[in-house]
Protein backbone atom coordinates (compact mmCIF):
# COMPACT_ATOMS: atom_id res chain seq x y z
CA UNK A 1 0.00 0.00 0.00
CA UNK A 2 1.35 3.14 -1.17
CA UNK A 3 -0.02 6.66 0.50
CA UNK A 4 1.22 9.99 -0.83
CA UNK A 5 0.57 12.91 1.26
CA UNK A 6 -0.63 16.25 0.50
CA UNK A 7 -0.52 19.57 1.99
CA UNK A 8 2.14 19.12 4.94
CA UNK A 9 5.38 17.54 5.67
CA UNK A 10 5.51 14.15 7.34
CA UNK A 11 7.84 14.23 9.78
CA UNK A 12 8.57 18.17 10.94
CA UNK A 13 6.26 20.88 10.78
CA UNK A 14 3.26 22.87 12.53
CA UNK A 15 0.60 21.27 14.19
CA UNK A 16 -0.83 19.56 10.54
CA UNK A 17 2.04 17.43 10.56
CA UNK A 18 1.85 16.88 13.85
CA UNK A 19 -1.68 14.85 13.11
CA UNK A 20 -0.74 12.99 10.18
CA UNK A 21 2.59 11.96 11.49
CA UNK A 22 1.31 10.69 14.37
CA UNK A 23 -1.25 8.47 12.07
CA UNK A 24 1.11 7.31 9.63
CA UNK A 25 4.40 6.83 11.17
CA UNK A 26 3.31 3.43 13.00
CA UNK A 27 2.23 2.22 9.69
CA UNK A 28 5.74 3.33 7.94
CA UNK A 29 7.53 1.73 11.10
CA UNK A 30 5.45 -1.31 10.59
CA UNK A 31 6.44 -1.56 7.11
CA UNK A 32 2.49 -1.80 6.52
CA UNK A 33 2.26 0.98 3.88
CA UNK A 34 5.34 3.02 1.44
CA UNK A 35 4.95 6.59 1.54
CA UNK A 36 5.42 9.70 -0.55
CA UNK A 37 5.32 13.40 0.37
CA UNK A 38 4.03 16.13 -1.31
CA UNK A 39 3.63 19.23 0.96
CA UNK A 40 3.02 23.48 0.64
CA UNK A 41 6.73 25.79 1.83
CA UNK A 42 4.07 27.40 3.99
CA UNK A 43 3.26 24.32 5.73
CA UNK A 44 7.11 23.54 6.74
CA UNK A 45 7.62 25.63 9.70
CA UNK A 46 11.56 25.08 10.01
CA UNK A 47 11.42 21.96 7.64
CA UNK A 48 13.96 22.00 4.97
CA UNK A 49 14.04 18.97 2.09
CA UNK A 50 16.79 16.84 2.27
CA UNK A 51 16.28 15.95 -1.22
CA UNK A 52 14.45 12.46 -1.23
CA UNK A 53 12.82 11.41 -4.43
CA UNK A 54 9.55 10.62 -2.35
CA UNK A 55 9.36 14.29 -1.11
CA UNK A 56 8.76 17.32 -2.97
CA UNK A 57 8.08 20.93 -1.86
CA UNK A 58 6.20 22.92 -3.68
CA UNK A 59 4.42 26.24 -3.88
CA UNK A 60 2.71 29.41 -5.77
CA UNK A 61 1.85 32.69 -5.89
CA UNK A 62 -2.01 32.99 -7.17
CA UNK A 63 -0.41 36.86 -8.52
CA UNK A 64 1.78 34.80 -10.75
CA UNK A 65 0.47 33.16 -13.45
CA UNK A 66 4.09 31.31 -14.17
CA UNK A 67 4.42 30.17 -10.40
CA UNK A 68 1.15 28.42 -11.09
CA UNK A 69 1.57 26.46 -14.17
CA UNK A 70 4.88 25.44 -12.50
CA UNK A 71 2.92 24.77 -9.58
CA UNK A 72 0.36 22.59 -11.24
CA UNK A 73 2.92 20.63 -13.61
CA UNK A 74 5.50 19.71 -10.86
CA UNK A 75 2.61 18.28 -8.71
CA UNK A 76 1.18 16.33 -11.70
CA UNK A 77 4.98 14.65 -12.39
CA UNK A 78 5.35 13.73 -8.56
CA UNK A 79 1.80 12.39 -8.06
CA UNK A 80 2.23 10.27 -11.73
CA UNK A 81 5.98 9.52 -11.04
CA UNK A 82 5.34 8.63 -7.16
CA UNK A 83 1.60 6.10 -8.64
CA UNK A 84 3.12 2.40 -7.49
CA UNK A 85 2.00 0.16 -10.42
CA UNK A 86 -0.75 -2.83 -9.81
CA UNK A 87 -0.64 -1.53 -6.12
CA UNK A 88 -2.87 0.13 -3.84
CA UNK A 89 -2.07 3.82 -3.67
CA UNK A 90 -4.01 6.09 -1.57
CA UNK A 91 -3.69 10.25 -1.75
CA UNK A 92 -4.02 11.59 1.76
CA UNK A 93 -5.39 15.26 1.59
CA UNK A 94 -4.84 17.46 4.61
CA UNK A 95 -7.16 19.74 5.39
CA UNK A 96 -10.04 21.37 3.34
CA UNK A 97 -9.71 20.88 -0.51
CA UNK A 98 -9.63 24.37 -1.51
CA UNK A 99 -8.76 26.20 -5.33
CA UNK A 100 -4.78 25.06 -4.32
CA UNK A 101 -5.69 21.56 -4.20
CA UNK A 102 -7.86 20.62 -5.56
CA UNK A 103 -6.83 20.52 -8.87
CA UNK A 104 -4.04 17.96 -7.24
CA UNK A 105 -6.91 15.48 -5.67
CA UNK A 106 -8.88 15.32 -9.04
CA UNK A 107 -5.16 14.63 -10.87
CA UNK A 108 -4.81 11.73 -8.41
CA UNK A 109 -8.23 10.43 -8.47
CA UNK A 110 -8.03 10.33 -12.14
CA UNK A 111 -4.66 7.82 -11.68
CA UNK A 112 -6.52 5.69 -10.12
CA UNK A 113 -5.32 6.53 -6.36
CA UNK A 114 -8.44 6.59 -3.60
CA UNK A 115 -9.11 10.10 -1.88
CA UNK A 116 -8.78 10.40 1.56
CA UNK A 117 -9.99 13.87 3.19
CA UNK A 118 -8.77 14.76 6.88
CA UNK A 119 -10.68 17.99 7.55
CA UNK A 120 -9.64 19.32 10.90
CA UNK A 121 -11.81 22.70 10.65
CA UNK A 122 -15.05 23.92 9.76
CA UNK A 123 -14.41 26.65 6.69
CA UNK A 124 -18.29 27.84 7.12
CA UNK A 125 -17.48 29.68 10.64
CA UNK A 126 -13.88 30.61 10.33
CA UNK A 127 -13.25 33.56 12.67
CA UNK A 128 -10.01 34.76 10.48
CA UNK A 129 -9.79 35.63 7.12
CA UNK A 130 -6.60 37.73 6.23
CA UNK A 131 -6.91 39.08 2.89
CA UNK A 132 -8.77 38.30 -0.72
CA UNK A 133 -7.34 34.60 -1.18
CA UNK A 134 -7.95 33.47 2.32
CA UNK A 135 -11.34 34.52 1.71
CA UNK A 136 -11.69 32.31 -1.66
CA UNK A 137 -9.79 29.26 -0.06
CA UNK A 138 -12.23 29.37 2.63
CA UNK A 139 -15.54 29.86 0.30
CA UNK A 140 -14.11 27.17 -2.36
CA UNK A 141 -13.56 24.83 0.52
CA UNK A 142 -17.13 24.90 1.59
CA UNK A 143 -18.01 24.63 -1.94
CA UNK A 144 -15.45 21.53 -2.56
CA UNK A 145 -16.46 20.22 0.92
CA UNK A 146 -19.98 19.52 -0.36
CA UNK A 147 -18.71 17.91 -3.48
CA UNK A 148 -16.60 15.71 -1.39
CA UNK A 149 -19.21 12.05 -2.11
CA UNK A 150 -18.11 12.49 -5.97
CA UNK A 151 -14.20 12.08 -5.53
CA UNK A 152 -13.34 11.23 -2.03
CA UNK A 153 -13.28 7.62 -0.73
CA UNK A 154 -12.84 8.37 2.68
CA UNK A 155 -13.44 11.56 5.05
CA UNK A 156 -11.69 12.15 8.45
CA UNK A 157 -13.35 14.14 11.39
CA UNK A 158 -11.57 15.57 13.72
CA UNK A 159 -14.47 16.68 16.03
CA UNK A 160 -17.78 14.81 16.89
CA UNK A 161 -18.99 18.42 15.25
CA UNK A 162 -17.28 18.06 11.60
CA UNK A 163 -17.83 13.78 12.11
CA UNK A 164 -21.92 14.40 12.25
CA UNK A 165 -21.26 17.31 9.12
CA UNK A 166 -19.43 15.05 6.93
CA UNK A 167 -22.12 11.91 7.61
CA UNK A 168 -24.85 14.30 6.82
CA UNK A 169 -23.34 14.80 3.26
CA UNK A 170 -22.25 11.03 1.81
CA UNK A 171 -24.94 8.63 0.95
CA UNK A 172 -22.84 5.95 2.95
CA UNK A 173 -21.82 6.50 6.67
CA UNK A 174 -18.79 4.18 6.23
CA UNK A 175 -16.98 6.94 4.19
CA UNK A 176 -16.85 8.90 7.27
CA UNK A 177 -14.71 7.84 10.31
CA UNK A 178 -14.24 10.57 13.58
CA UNK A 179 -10.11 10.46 14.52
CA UNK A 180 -9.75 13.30 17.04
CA UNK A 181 -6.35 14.88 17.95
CA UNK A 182 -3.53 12.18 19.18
CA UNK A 183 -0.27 11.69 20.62
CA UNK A 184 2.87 9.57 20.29
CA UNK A 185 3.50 8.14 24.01
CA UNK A 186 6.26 6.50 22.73
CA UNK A 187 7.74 10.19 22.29
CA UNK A 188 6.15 12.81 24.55
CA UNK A 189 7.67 11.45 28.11
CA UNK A 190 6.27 12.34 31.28
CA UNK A 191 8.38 15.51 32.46
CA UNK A 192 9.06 15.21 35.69
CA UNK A 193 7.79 18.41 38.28
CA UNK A 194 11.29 20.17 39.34
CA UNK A 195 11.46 21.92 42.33
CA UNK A 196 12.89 25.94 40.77
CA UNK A 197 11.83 28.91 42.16
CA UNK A 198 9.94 30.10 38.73
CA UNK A 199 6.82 28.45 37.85
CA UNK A 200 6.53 28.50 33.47
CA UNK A 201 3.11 28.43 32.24
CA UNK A 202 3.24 27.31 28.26
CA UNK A 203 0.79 28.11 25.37
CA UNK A 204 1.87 26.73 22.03
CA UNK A 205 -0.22 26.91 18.95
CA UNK A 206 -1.36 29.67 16.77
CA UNK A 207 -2.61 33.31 17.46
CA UNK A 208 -6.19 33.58 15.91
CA UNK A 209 -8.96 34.99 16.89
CA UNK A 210 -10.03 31.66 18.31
CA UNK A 211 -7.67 31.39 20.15
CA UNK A 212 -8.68 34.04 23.34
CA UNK A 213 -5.23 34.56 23.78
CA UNK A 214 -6.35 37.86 24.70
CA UNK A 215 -7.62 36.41 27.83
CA UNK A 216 -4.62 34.23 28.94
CA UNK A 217 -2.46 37.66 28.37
CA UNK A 218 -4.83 39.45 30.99
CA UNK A 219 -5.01 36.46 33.19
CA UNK A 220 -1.07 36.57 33.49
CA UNK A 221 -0.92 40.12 33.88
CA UNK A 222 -2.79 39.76 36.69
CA UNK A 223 -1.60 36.91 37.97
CA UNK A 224 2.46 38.07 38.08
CA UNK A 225 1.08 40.96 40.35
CA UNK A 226 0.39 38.48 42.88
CA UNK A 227 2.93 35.39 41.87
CA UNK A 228 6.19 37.82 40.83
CA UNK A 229 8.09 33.97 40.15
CA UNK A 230 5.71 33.83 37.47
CA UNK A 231 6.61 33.39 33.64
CA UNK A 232 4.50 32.91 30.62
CA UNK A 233 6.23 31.09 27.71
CA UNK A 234 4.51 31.31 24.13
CA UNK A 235 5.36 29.27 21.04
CA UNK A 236 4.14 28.85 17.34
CA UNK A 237 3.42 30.59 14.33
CA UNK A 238 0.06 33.14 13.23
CA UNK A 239 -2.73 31.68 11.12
CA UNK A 240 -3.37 35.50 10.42
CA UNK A 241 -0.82 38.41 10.75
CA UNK A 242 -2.90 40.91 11.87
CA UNK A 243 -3.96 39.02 14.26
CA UNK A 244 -0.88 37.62 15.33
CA UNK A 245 0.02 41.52 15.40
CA UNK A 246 -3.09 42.39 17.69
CA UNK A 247 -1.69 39.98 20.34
CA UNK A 248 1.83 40.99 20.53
CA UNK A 249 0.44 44.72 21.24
CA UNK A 250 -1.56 43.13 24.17
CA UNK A 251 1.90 41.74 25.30
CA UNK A 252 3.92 45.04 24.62
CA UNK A 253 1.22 46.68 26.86
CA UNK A 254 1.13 44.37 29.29
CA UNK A 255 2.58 44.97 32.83
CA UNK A 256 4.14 41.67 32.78
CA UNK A 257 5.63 42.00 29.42
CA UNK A 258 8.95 41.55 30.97
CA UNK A 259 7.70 38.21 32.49
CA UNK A 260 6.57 36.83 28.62
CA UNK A 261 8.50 35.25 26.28
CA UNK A 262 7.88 34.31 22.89
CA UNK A 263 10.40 31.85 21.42
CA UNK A 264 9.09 31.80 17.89
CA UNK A 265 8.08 28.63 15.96
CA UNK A 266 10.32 25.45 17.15
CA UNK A 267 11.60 22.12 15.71
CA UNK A 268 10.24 18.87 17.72
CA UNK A 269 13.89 18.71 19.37
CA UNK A 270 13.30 22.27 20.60
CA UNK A 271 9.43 22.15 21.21
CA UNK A 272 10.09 19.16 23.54
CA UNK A 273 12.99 20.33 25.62
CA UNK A 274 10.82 23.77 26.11
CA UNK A 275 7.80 21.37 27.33
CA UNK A 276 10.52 19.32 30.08
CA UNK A 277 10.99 22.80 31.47
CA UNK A 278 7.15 24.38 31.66
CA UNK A 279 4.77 23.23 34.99
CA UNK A 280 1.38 24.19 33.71
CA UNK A 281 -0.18 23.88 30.19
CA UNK A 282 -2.65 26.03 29.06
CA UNK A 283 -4.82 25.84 26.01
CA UNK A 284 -7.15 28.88 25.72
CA UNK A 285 -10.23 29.43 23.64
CA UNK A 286 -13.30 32.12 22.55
CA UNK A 287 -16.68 30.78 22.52
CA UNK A 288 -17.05 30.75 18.77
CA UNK A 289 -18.34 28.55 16.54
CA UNK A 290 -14.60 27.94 14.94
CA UNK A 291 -13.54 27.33 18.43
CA UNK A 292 -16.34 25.16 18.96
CA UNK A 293 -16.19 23.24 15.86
CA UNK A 294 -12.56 21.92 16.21
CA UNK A 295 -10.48 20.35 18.63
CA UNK A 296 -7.12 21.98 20.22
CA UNK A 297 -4.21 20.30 18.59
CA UNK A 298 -1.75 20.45 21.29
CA UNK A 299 -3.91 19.32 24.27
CA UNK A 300 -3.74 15.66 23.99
CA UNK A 301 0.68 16.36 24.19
CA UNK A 302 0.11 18.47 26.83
CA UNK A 303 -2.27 16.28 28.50
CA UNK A 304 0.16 13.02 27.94
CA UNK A 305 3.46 15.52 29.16
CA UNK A 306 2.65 14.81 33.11
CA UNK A 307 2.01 18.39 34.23
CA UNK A 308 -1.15 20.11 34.97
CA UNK A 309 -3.59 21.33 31.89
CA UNK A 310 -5.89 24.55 32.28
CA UNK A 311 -7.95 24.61 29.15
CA UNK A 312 -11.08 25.99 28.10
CA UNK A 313 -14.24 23.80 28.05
CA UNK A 314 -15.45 24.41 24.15
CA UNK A 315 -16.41 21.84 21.78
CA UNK A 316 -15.15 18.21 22.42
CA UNK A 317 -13.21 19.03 25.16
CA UNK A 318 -15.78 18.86 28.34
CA UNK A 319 -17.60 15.94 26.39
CA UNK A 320 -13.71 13.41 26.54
CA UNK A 321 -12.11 14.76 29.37
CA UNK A 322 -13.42 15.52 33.36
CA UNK A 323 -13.11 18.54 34.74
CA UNK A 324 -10.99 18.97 38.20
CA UNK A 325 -9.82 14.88 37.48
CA UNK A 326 -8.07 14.98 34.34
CA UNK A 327 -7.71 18.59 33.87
CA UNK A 328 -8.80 21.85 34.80
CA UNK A 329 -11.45 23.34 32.53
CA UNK A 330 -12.65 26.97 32.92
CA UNK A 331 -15.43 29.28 30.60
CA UNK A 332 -14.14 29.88 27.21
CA UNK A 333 -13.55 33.96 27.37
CA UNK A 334 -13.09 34.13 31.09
CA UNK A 335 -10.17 36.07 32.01
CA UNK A 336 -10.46 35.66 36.06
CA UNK A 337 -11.81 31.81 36.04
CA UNK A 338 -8.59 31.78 34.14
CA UNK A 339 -6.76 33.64 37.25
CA UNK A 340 -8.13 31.82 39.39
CA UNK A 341 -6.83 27.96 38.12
CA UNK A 342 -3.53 29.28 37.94
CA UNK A 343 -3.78 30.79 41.24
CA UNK A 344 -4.97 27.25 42.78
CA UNK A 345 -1.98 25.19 40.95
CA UNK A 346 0.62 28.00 42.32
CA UNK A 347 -0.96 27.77 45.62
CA UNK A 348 -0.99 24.29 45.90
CA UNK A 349 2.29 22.85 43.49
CA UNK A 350 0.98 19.28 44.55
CA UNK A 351 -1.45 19.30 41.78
CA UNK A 352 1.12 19.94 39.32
CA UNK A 353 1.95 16.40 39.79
CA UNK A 354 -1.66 15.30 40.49
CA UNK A 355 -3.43 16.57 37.20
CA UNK A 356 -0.33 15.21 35.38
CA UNK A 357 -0.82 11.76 36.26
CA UNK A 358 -4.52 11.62 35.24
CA UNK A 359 -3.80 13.98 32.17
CA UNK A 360 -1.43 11.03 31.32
CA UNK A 361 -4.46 8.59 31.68
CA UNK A 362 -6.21 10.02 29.87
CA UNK A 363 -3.85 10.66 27.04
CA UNK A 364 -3.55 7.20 26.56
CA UNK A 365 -6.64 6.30 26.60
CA UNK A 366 -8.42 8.81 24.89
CA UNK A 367 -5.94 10.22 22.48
CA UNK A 368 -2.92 7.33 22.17
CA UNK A 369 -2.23 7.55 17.98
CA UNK A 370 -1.50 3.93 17.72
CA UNK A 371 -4.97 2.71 18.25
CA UNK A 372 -6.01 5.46 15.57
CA UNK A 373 -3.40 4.62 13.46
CA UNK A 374 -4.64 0.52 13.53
CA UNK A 375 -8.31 2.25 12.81
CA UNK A 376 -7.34 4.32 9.49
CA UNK A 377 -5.21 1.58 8.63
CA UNK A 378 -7.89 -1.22 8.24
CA UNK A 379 -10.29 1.47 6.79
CA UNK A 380 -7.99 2.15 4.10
CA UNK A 381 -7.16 -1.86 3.90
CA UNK A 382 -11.06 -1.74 2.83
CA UNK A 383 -10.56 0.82 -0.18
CA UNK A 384 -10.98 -1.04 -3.38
């Protein structure tokens, strides 16, 4: 079996890769399926190619006319060139099919490789759209969303929300299967509590509107008045740049600027040794419908990492996971409920330790990739 993915890199990147790595990579170390790599610069973060014939970057500019033919014939060689002859291949789309793709997933269909769809967000209520294209990718995803029965094979949903959307459009509820957000065990460790003076509270992710970050920034502000030993750590990369520039002005004009670091977007190696050193996790959201919709990437790591979790109870989060057991959830867009669980972790370290333990539960039990991976796996043993 033979899958060739589309849209990310496989093994470094943002959160994108992050999902199908975590999918895949038991297969590939299994030596159940061969795999081929396709994937946007934009979508790299720090990845650079190291010039396999399986992997190719690729990108445009939708000003450039050029940029897109060469766009649209260097695909069509790799997906043609990559095809495995009498075998099964399968061509794993990330994300929404928008006017970028999808031009790439009717190519492939039209080889004779079987669609698979992983849609992670609901295009109908995104909260950020940054310029003219963003606006078309997110109105021809809806658009190619709907279309999805004629020329995918398979559809992934990453929240019970987008699961029940994608059933409601397909004639034939085995096309749809719900994966949420996982984690590699195998790979995040449990980070043991050390006893510094400093207590590090991390956010990694993205800076959108759905985000609330706005409400984590005034949490902390308030919070270092009363904890000085205090330090918020940020990492990641903007969906939007005005929005990422809207946050950074709520950090410049924060009292406990000082007290906030943001290290940028960082390679696993880096991500992972900046998780060892952080006590509590928090994952913040609005109470939008994009918010809603989803599911927070990083939460099952965070969960699995063995330190305490503050996150916002939106979506699919209150539904898998107990409040005040395996986490600590508080009101989407609540600045002081937000205070207030930091306060009762920094008041109380024990619980650092305490919430990690059952965060780690419930990682693996809820979230562990390899029983997700064994899923897609036999689904896609079932395309014909």
């Amino acid at each position: 079996m033979h899958v060739l993915l589309l849209g990310v890199p496989l093994f470094e990147g943002m959160a994108g890769s992050v999902r199908v790595r975590n999918l895949l990579d038991p297969l590939i170390q299994e030596d159940k399926i061969e795999w081929s790599n396709l994937y946007f610069s934009k979508q790299a973060g720090n990845y650079k190619n190291k010039g396999e014939a399986h992997v190719m970057e690729v990108e445009m500019s939708m000003k450039s006319i050029p940029s897109i033919v060469r766009f649209l014939r260097d695909s069509f060689r790799f997906i043609n060139s990559r095809k495995v002859p009498r075998g099964k291949n399968l061509f794993y789309a990330y994300d929404t099919p928008d006017l970028k793709t999808i031009f790439l997933i009717l190519y492939a269909k039209s080889k004779g490789y079987k669609v698979i769809l992983d849609i992670v967000e609901d295009n109908s209520v995104a909260s950020s759209i940054d310029g003219l294209w963003n606006w078309v990718r997110i109105k021809s995803g809806q658009y190619f969303v709907s279309l999805a029965p004629y020329y995918a094979d398979l559809l992934i949903g990453i929240s019970h929300h987008l699961y029940k959307k994608l059933s409601g459009i397909v004639k034939d509820i085995s096309k749809v299967i719900y994966i949420p957000v996982t984690v590699d065990l195998q790979k995040i460790k449990v980070f043991e509590a050390g006893k510094k003076e400093t207590v590090k509270i991390f956010y990694g992710g993205s800076f959108g509107k759905k985000d609330g970050l706005e409400y984590l920034i005034g949490a902390f502000n308030k919070l270092n008045k009363v904890y000085p030993s205090t330090e918020l750590i940020l990492t990641g990369k903007g969906e939007s740049k005005k929005d990422f520039d809207q946050i950074f002005s709520l950090i410049q004009q924060s009292e406990a600027s000082r007290n906030i670091n943001y290290l940028g977007f960082l390679n696993s190696e880096d991500y992972l040794a900046v998780l060892s050193d952080c006590d509590i996790f928090c994952v913040t959201r609005n109470n939008s419908l994009a918010a809603n919709t989803g599911f927070p990437s990083k939460l099952a790591e965070f969960l699995a990492s063995g330190k305490a979790v503050v996150a916002s109870d939106v979506g699919d989060v209150g539904k898998l996971l107990v409040g005040d057991r395996d986490l600590i959830l508080v009101p989407p867009e609540n600045e002081d409920a937000l205070f207030d669980a930091f306060s009762r972790v920094l008041e109380d370290k024990s619980l650092i330790e305490k919430f990690g333990k059952a965060g780690r539960i419930a990682a693996k039990e809820i979230f562990d990739n390899r029983k997700y991976s064994s899923l897609l796996f036999e689904r896609m043993n079932c395309l014909t």
